[in-house]
Protein backbone atom coordinates (compact mmCIF):
# COMPACT_ATOMS: atom_id res chain seq x y z
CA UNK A 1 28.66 25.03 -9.41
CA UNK A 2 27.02 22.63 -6.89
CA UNK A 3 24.47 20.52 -8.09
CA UNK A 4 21.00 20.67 -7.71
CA UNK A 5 18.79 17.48 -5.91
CA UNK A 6 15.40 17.03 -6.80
CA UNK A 7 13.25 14.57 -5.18
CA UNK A 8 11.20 12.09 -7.60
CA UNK A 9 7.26 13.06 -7.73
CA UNK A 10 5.21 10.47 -6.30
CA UNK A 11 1.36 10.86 -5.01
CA UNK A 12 0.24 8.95 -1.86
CA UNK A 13 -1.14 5.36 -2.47
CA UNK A 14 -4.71 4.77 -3.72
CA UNK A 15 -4.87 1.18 -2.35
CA UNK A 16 -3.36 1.89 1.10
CA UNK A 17 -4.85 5.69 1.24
CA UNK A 18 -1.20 6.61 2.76
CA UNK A 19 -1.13 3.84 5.77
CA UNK A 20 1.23 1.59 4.64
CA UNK A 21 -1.29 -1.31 5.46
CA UNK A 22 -3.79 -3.18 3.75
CA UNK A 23 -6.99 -5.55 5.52
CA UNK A 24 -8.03 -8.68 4.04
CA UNK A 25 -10.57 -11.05 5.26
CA UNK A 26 -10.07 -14.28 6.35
CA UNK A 27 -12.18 -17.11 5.54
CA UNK A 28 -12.11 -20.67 6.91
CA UNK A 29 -13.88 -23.98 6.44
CA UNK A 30 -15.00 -25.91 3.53
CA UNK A 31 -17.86 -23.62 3.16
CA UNK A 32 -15.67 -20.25 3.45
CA UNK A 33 -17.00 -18.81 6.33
CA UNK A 34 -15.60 -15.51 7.19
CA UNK A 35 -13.49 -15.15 10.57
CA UNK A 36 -12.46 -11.71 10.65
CA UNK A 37 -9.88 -9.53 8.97
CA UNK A 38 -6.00 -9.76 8.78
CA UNK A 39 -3.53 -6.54 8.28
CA UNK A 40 -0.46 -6.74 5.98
CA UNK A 41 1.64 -4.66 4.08
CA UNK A 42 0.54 -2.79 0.81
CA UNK A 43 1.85 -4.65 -2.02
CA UNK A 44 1.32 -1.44 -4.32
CA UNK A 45 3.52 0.56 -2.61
CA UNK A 46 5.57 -2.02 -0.39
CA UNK A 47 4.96 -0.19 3.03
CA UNK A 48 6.21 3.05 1.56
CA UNK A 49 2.84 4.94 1.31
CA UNK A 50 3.58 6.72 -2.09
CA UNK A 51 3.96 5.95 -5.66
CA UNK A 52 5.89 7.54 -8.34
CA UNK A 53 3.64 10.10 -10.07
CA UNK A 54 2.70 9.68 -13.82
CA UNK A 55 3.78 12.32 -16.11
């Protein structure tokens, strides 16, 4: 008898909402003036855009 895959249960990303990409802003200067925004990856799901699901 063959056996059966099942994929893992994971829900999409709260802190990426499913992108894959976060935005943080940039600040500069000794008085921490804002400059604009920078993307990077999602540390929370490392780019993948889910998480394993809790049970």
């Amino acid at each position: 008898m063959a056996r059966k895959t099942t994929k893992p249960k994971t829900k999409p990303c709260p802190t990426c909402r499913g992108t894959g990409e976060v935005s943080r802003t940039v600040r500069v200067g000794r008085k921490q003036r804002v400059a604009g925004a920078q993307t990077g990856i999602c540390l929370g799901c490392l780019g993948a855009c889910e998480i394993p699901a809790d049970d």
